[in-house]
C-alpha atoms as a PDB file:
ATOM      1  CA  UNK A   1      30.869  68.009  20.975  1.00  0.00           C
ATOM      2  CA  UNK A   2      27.161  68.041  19.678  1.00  0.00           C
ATOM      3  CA  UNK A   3      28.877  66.320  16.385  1.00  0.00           C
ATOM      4  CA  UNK A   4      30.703  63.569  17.901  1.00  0.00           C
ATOM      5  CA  UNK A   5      27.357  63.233  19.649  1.00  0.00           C
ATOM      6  CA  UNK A   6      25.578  62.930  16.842  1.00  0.00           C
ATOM      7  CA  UNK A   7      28.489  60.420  15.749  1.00  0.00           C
ATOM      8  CA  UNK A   8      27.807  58.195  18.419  1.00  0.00           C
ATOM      9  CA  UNK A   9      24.710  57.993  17.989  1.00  0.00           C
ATOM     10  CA  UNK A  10      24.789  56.887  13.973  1.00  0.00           C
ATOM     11  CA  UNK A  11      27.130  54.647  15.516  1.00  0.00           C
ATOM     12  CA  UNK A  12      25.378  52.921  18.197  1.00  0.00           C
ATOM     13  CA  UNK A  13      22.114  52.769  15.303  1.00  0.00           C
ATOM     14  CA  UNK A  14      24.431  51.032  12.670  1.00  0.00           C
ATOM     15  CA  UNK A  15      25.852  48.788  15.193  1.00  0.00           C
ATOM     16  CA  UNK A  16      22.041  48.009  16.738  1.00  0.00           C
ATOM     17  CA  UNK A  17      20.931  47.468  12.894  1.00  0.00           C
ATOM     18  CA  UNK A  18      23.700  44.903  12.458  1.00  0.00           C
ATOM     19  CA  UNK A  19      22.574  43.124  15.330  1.00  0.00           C
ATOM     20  CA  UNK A  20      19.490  42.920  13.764  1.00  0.00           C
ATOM     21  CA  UNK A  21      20.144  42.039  10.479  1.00  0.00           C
ATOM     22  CA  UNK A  22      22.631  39.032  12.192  1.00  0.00           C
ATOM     23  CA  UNK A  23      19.476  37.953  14.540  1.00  0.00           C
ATOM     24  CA  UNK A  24      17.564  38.346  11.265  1.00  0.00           C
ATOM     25  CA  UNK A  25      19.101  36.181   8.960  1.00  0.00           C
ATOM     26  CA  UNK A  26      19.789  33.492  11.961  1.00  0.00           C
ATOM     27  CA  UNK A  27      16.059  33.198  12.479  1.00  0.00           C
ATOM     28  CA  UNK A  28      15.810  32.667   8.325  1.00  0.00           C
ATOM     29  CA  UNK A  29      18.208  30.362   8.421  1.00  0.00           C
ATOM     30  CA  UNK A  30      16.248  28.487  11.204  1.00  0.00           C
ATOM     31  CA  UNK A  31      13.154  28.397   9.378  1.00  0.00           C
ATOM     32  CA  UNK A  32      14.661  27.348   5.910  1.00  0.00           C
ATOM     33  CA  UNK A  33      16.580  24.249   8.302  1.00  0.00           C
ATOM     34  CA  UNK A  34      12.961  23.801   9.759  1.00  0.00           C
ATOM     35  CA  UNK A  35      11.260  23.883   6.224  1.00  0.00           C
ATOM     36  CA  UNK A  36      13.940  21.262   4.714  1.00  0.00           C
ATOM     37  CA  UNK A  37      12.779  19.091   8.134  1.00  0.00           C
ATOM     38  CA  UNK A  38       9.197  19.458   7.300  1.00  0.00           C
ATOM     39  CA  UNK A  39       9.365  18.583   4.125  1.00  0.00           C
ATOM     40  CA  UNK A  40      11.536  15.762   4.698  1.00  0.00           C
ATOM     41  CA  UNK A  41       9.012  14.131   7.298  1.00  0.00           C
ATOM     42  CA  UNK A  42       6.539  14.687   4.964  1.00  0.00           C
ATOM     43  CA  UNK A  43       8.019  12.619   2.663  1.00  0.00           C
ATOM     44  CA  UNK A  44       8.754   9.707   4.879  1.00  0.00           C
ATOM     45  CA  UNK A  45       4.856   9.793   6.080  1.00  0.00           C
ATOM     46  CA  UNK A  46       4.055  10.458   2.514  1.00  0.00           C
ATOM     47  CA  UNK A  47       5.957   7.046   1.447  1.00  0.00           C
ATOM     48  CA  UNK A  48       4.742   5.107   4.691  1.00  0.00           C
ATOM     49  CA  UNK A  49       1.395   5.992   3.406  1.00  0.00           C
ATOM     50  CA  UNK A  50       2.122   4.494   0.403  1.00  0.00           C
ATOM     51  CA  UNK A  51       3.798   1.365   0.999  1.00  0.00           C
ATOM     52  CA  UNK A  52       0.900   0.859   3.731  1.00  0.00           C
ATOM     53  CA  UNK A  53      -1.720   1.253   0.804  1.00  0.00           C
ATOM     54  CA  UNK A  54       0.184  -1.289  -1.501  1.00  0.00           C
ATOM     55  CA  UNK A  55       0.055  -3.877   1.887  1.00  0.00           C
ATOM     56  CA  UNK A  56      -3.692  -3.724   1.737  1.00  0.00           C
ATOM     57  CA  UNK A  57      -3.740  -3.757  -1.636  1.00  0.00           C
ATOM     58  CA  UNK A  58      -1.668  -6.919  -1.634  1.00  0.00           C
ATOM     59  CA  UNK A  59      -4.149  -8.102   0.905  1.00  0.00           C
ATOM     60  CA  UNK A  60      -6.906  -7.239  -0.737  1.00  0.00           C
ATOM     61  CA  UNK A  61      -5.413  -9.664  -3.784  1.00  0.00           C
ATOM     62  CA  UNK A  62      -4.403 -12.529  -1.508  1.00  0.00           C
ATOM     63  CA  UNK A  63      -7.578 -12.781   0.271  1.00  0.00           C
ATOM     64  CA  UNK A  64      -9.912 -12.628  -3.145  1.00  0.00           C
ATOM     65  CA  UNK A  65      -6.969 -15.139  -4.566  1.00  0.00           C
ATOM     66  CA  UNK A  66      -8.292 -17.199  -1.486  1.00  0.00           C
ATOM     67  CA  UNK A  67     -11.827 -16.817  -1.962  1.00  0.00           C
ATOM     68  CA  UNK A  68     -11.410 -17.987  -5.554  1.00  0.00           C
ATOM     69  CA  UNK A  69      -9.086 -20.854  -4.630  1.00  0.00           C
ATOM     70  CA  UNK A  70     -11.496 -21.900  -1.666  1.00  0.00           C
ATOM     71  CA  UNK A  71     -14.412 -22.190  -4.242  1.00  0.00           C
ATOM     72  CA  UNK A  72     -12.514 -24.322  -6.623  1.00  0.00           C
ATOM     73  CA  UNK A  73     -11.821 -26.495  -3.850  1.00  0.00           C
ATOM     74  CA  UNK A  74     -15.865 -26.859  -2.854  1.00  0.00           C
ATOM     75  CA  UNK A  75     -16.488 -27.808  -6.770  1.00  0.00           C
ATOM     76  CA  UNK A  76     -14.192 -30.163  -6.716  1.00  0.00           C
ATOM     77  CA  UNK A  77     -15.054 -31.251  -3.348  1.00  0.00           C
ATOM     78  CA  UNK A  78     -18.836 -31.722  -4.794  1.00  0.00           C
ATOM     79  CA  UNK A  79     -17.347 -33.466  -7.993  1.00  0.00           C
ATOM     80  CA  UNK A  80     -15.748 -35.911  -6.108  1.00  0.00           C
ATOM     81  CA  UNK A  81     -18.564 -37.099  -3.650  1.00  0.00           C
ATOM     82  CA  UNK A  82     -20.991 -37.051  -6.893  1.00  0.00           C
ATOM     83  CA  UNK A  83     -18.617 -39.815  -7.897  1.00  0.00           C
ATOM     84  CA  UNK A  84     -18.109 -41.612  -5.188  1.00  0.00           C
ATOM     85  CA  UNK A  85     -21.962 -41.848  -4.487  1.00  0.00           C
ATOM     86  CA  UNK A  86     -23.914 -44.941  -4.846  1.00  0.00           C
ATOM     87  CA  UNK A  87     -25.244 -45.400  -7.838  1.00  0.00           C
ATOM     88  CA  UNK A  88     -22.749 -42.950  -9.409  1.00  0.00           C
ATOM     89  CA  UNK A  89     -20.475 -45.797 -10.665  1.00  0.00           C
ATOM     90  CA  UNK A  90     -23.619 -47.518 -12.335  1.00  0.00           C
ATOM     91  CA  UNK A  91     -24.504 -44.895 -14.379  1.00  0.00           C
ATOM     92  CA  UNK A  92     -21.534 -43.699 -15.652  1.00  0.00           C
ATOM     93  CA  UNK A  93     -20.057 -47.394 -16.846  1.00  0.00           C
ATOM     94  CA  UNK A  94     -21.541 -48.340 -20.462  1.00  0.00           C
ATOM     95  CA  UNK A  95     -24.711 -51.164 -20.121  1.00  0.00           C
ATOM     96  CA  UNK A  96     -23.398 -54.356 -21.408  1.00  0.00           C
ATOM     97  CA  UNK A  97     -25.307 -55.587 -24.988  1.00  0.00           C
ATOM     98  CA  UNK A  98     -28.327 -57.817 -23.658  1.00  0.00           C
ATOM     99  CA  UNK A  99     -27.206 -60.628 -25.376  1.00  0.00           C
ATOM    100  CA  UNK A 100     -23.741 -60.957 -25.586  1.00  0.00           C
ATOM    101  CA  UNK A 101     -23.728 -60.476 -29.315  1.00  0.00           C
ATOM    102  CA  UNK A 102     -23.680 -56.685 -30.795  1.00  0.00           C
ATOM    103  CA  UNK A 103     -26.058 -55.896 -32.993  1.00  0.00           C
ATOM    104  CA  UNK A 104     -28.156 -58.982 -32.301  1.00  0.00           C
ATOM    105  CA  UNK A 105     -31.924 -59.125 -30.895  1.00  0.00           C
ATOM    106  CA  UNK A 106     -32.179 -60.659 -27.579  1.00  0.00           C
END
Protein backbone atom coordinates (compact mmCIF):
# COMPACT_ATOMS: atom_id res chain seq x y z
CA UNK A 1 0.00 0.00 0.00
CA UNK A 2 2.64 2.59 1.33
CA UNK A 3 4.41 1.81 -2.28
CA UNK A 4 1.64 2.39 -4.56
CA UNK A 5 1.36 5.44 -2.33
CA UNK A 6 4.46 6.52 -2.90
CA UNK A 7 3.62 5.69 -6.71
CA UNK A 8 0.97 8.05 -6.82
CA UNK A 9 2.54 10.46 -5.59
CA UNK A 10 5.76 10.43 -8.23
CA UNK A 11 2.89 10.30 -10.38
CA UNK A 12 0.80 13.16 -9.57
CA UNK A 13 4.61 15.26 -9.32
CA UNK A 14 5.56 14.15 -12.95
CA UNK A 15 2.20 14.89 -14.20
CA UNK A 16 2.17 18.54 -12.15
CA UNK A 17 5.86 19.08 -13.70
CA UNK A 18 4.48 18.50 -17.19
CA UNK A 19 1.95 20.95 -16.65
CA UNK A 20 4.51 23.17 -15.93
CA UNK A 21 6.91 22.68 -18.37
CA UNK A 22 3.64 22.95 -21.09
CA UNK A 23 2.56 26.42 -19.24
CA UNK A 24 6.31 27.08 -19.44
CA UNK A 25 7.17 26.88 -22.84
CA UNK A 26 3.57 28.54 -23.84
CA UNK A 27 4.54 31.65 -21.93
CA UNK A 28 8.15 31.48 -24.04
CA UNK A 29 6.52 31.11 -26.92
CA UNK A 30 4.38 34.24 -26.07
CA UNK A 31 7.20 36.35 -25.37
CA UNK A 32 9.38 35.29 -28.46
CA UNK A 33 5.72 36.16 -30.65
CA UNK A 34 5.77 39.44 -28.49
CA UNK A 35 9.59 40.10 -29.14
CA UNK A 36 9.17 39.44 -33.11
CA UNK A 37 6.08 42.26 -32.60
CA UNK A 38 8.34 44.62 -30.88
CA UNK A 39 10.84 44.51 -33.02
CA UNK A 40 8.75 44.71 -35.95
CA UNK A 41 7.06 48.09 -34.71
CA UNK A 42 10.24 49.24 -34.09
CA UNK A 43 11.15 49.02 -37.39
CA UNK A 44 8.16 50.65 -38.92
CA UNK A 45 8.69 53.77 -36.34
CA UNK A 46 12.32 53.37 -37.04
CA UNK A 47 11.62 53.88 -40.99
CA UNK A 48 8.76 56.56 -40.36
CA UNK A 49 11.46 58.34 -38.58
CA UNK A 50 13.43 58.23 -41.39
CA UNK A 51 11.43 59.00 -44.28
CA UNK A 52 10.06 61.98 -41.97
CA UNK A 53 13.79 63.25 -41.65
CA UNK A 54 14.41 63.00 -45.52
CA UNK A 55 10.82 65.28 -45.85
CA UNK A 56 12.49 68.02 -43.90
CA UNK A 57 15.47 67.52 -45.40
CA UNK A 58 13.83 67.92 -48.79
CA UNK A 59 12.29 70.97 -47.27
CA UNK A 60 15.06 72.26 -45.96
CA UNK A 61 16.52 72.13 -49.87
CA UNK A 62 13.39 73.53 -51.48
CA UNK A 63 13.03 76.40 -49.26
CA UNK A 64 17.01 77.52 -49.48
CA UNK A 65 16.44 76.61 -53.46
CA UNK A 66 13.73 79.42 -52.94
CA UNK A 67 15.67 81.80 -51.07
CA UNK A 68 18.36 81.61 -53.75
CA UNK A 69 15.89 81.79 -56.63
CA UNK A 70 13.98 84.77 -54.86
CA UNK A 71 17.34 86.75 -54.74
CA UNK A 72 18.13 86.24 -58.33
CA UNK A 73 14.86 87.53 -59.05
CA UNK A 74 15.51 91.01 -56.82
CA UNK A 75 18.96 91.43 -58.95
CA UNK A 76 17.40 91.16 -61.83
CA UNK A 77 14.50 93.05 -60.69
CA UNK A 78 17.17 95.99 -59.76
CA UNK A 79 18.94 95.42 -63.23
CA UNK A 80 16.02 96.04 -65.01
CA UNK A 81 14.68 99.34 -63.36
CA UNK A 82 18.52 100.62 -63.53
CA UNK A 83 17.75 100.37 -67.22
CA UNK A 84 14.70 101.56 -67.60
CA UNK A 85 15.57 104.76 -65.50
CA UNK A 86 15.88 108.12 -66.95
CA UNK A 87 18.93 108.93 -67.95
CA UNK A 88 19.94 105.23 -68.11
CA UNK A 89 19.40 105.07 -71.92
CA UNK A 90 21.69 108.27 -72.34
CA UNK A 91 24.52 106.96 -70.86
CA UNK A 92 24.75 103.74 -72.06
CA UNK A 93 24.27 104.72 -76.06
CA UNK A 94 27.80 105.85 -77.62
CA UNK A 95 28.05 110.09 -77.94
CA UNK A 96 27.84 110.87 -81.53
CA UNK A 97 31.45 112.50 -83.06
CA UNK A 98 30.92 116.42 -82.58
CA UNK A 99 31.26 117.03 -85.99
CA UNK A 100 29.97 114.56 -88.09
CA UNK A 101 33.37 113.63 -89.40
CA UNK A 102 35.62 110.98 -87.29
CA UNK A 103 38.71 111.93 -86.47
CA UNK A 104 38.16 115.58 -87.38
CA UNK A 105 38.39 118.77 -84.94
CA UNK A 106 35.19 120.48 -84.47
Amino acid sequence: RAAAAAAQGASEREAEEARQRHACEQLRAELDALRRAAELEEGKARAKADEERRAREREAAALQECAALRQRLLALEASASAASAPGAAVAAAPSPPSSGVSGEAP
